[in-house]
Protein backbone atom coordinates (compact mmCIF):
# COMPACT_ATOMS: atom_id res chain seq x y z
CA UNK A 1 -4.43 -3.34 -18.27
CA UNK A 2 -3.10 -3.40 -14.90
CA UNK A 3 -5.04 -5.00 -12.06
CA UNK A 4 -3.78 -4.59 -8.31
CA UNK A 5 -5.27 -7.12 -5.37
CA UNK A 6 -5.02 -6.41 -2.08
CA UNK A 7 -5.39 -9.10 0.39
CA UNK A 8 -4.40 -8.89 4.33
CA UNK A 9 -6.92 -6.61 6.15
CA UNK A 10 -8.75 -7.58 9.11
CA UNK A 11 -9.60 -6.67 12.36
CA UNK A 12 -6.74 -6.15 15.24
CA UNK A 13 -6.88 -4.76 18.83
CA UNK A 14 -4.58 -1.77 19.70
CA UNK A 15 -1.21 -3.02 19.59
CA UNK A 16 -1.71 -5.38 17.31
CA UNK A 17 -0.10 -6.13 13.94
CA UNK A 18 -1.40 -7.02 10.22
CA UNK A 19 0.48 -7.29 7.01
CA UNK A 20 -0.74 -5.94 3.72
CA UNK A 21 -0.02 -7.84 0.15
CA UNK A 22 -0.54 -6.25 -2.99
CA UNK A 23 0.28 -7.92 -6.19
CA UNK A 24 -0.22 -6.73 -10.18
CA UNK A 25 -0.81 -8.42 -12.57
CA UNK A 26 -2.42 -7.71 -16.27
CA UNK A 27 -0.09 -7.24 -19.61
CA UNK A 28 3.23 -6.41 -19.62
CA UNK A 29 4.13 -3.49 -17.51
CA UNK A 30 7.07 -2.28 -15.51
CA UNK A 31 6.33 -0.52 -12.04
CA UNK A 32 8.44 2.58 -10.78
CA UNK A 33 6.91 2.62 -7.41
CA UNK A 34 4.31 1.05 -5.45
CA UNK A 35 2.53 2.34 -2.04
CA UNK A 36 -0.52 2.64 0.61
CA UNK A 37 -2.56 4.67 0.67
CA UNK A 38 -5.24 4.86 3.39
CA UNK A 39 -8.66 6.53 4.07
CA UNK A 40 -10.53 7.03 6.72
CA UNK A 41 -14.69 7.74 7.31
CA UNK A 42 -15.18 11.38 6.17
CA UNK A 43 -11.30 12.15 5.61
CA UNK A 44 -8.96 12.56 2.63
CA UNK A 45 -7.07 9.74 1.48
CA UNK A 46 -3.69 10.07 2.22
CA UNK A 47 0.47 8.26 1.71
CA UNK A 48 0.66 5.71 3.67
CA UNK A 49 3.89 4.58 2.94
CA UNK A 50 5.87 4.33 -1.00
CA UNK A 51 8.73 2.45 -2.44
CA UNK A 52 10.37 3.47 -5.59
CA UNK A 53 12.09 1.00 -8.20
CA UNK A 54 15.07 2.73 -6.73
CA UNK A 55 14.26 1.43 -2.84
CA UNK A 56 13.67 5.36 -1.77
CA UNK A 57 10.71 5.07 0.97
CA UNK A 58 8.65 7.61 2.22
CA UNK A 59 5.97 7.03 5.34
CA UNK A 60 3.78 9.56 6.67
CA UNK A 61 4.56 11.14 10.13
CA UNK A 62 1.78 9.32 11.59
CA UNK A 63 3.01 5.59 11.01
CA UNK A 64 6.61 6.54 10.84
CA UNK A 65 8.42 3.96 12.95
CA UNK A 66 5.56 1.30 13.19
CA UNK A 67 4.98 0.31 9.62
CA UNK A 68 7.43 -0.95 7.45
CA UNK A 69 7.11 -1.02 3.79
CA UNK A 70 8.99 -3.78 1.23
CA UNK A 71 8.35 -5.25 -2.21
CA UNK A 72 9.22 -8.13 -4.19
CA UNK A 73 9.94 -6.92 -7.51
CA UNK A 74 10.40 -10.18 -8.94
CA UNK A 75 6.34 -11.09 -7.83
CA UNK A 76 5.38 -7.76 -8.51
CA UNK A 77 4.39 -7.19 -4.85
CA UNK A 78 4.23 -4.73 -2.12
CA UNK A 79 3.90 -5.40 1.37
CA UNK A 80 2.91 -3.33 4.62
CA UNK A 81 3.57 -4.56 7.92
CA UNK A 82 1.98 -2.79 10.50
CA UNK A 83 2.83 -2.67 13.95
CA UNK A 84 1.67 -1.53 17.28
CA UNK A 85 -1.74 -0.52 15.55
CA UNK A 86 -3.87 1.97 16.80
CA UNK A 87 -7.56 2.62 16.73
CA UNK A 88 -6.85 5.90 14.40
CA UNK A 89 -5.26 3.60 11.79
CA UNK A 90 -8.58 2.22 11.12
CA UNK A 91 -9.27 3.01 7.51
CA UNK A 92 -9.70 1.91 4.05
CA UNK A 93 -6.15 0.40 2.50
CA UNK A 94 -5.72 0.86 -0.87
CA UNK A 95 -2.62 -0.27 -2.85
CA UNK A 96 -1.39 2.28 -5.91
CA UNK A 97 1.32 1.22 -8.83
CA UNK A 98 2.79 3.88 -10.75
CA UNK A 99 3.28 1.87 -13.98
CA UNK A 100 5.70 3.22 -16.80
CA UNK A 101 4.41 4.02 -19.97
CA UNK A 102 5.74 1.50 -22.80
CA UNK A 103 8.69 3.50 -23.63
CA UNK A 104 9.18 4.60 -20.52
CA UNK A 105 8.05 8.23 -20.80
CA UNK A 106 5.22 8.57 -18.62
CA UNK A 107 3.87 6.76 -15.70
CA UNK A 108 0.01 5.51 -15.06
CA UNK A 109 -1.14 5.23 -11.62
CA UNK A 110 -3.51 2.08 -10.73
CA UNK A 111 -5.73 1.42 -7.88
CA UNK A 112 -6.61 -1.85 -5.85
CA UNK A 113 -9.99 -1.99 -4.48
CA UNK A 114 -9.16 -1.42 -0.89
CA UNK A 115 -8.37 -3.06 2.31
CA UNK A 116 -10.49 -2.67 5.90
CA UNK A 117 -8.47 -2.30 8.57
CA UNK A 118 -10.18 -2.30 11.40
CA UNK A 119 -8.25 -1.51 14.67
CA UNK A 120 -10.86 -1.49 18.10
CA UNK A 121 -10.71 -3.44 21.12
């Protein structure tokens, strides 16, 4: 129905800086929020970083002040722009859309394929 692609990832030395994209695409839909999620070898995906249709954010602790999340809602996109990387934000990047129901009832959450990020010197 939905399909997310990521596109962005890469490999960065400590300090560095790499920008996500996400875009959707698939049949009509309208998105209430879009985010990053991120996991890491032998941890627990976690929130990266949100945006609502209503431009409330929320970042984890850990990235807090270094990444910066924004969207284009006319493309359908979310962004992540990462800053002064460090070697523990090396991890899997996933992009989620929380996608309404048709008459706006419920939402549906959908799933990109993932991201490297790769941050080592």
């Amino acid at each position: 129905q939905v399909q997310l692609v990521e596109s962005g990832g890469g490999l960065v030395q400590p300090g560095g800086s790499l920008r996500l994209s996400c875009a959707a695409s698939g049949s009509p839909f309208s998105i209430n929020a879009m985010g990053w999620y991120r996991q890491a070898p032998g941890k627990q995906r976690e929130l990266v970083a949100a945006i609502t249709s209503g431009d409330r954010i929320d970042y984890a602790d850990s990235v807090k002040g270094r990444f910066t999340i924004s969207r284009d809602i006319a493309k359908n996109t979310v962004y992540l722009q990462m800053n002064s990387l460090k070697p523990e934000d090396t991890a899997v990047y996933y992009c989620n859309a929380e996608v309404w129901s048709r008459l706006r009832v419920s939402v549906n959450n959908y799933w990109g394929q993932g991201t490297q990020v790769t941050v080592s010197s």
